[in-house]
C-alpha atoms as a PDB file:
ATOM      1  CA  UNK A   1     -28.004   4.446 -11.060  1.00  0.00           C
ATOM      2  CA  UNK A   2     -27.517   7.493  -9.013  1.00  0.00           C
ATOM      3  CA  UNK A   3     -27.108   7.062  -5.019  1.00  0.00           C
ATOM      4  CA  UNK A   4     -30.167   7.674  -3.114  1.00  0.00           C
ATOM      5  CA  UNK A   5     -29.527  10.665  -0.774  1.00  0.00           C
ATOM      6  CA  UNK A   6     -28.862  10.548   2.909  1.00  0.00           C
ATOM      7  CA  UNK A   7     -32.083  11.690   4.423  1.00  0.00           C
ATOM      8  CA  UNK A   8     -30.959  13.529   7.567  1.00  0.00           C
ATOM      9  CA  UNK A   9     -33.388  14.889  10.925  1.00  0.00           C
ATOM     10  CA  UNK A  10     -33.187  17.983  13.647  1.00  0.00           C
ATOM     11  CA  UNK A  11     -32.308  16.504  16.233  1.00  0.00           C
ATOM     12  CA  UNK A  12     -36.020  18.189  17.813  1.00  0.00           C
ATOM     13  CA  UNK A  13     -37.417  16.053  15.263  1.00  0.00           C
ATOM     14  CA  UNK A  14     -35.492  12.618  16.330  1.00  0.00           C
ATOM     15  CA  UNK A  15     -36.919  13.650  19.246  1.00  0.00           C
ATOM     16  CA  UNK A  16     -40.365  14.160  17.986  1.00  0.00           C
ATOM     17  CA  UNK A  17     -40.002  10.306  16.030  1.00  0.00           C
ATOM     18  CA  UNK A  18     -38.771   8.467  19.356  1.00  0.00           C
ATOM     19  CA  UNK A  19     -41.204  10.409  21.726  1.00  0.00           C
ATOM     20  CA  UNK A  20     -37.621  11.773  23.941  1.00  0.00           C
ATOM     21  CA  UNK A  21     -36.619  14.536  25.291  1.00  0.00           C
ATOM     22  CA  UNK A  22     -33.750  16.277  22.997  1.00  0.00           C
ATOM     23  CA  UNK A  23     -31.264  15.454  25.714  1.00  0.00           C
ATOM     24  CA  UNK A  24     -32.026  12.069  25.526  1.00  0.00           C
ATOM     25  CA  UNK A  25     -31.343  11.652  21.812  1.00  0.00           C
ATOM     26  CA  UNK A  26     -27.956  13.910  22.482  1.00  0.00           C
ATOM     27  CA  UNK A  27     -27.493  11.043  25.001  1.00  0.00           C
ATOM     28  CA  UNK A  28     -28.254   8.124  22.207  1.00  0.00           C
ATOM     29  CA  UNK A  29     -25.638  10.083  20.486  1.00  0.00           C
ATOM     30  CA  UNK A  30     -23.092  10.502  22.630  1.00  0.00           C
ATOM     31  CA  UNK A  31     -23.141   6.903  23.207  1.00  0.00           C
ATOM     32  CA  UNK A  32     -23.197   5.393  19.908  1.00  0.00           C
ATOM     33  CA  UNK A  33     -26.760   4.483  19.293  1.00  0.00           C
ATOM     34  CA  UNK A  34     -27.660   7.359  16.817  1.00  0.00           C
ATOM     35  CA  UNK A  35     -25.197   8.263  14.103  1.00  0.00           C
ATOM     36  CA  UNK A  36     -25.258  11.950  13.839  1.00  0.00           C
ATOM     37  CA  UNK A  37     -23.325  14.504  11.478  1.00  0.00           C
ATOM     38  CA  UNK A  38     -21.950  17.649  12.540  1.00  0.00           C
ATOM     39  CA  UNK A  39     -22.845  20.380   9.519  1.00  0.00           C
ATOM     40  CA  UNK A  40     -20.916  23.375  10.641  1.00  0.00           C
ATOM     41  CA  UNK A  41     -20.435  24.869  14.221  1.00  0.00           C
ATOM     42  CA  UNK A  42     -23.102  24.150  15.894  1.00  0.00           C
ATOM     43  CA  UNK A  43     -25.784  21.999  13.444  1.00  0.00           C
ATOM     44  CA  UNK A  44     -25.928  18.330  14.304  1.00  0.00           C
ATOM     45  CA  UNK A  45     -28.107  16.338  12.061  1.00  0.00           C
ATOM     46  CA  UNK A  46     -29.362  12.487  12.518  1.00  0.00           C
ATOM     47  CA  UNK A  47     -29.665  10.068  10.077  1.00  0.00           C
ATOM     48  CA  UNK A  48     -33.318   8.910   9.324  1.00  0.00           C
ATOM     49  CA  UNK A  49     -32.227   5.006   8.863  1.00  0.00           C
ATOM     50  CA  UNK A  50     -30.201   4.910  12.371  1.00  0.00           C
ATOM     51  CA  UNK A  51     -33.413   6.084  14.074  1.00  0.00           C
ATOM     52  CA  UNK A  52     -34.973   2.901  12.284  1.00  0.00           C
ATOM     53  CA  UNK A  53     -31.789   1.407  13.852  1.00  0.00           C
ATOM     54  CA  UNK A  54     -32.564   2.134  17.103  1.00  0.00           C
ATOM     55  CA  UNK A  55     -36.048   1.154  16.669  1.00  0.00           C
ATOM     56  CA  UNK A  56     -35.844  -1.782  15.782  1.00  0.00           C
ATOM     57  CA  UNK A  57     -33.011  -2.831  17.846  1.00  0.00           C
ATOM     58  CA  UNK A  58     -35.362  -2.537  20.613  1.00  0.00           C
ATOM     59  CA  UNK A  59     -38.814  -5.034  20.214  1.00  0.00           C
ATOM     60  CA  UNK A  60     -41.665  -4.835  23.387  1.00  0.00           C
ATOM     61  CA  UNK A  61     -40.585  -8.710  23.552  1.00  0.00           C
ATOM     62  CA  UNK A  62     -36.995  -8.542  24.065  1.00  0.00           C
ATOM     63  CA  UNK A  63     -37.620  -6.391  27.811  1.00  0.00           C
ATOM     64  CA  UNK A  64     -40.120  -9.280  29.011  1.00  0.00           C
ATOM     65  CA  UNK A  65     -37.021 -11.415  28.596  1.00  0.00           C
ATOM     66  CA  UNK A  66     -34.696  -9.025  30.634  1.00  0.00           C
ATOM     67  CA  UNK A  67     -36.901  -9.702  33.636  1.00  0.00           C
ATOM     68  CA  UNK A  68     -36.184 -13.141  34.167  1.00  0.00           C
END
């Protein structure tokens, strides 16, 4: 069975899928909540399944609960 391949995202469109600025997902990077790949120089790519990560890491429930 052959691997299935790494699907990979702008980081413009990461943006576009977690309604951010770009700076903020360079942020999520920098800080260890999006894996990212660096293809060459200057091309940074994310992976698809750590912005389902980050996601779902983060439920509308789970801030109620911060409040208290």
């Amino acid at each position: 069975m052959a691997p299935k391949p790494r699907q990979l995202v702008t980081l413009r469109e990461a943006a576009e899928i977690l309604a951010v600025s770009v700076k903020t997902v360079r942020r999520y990077i920098a800080s260890g909540d999006l894996e990212a790949v660096r293809l060459g120089r200057r091309t940074i790519r994310v992976r698809v399944d750590s912005l389902d990560e980050l996601i779902d890491a983060h439920p509308v429930n789970t801030w109620r609960d911060r409040a208290s």
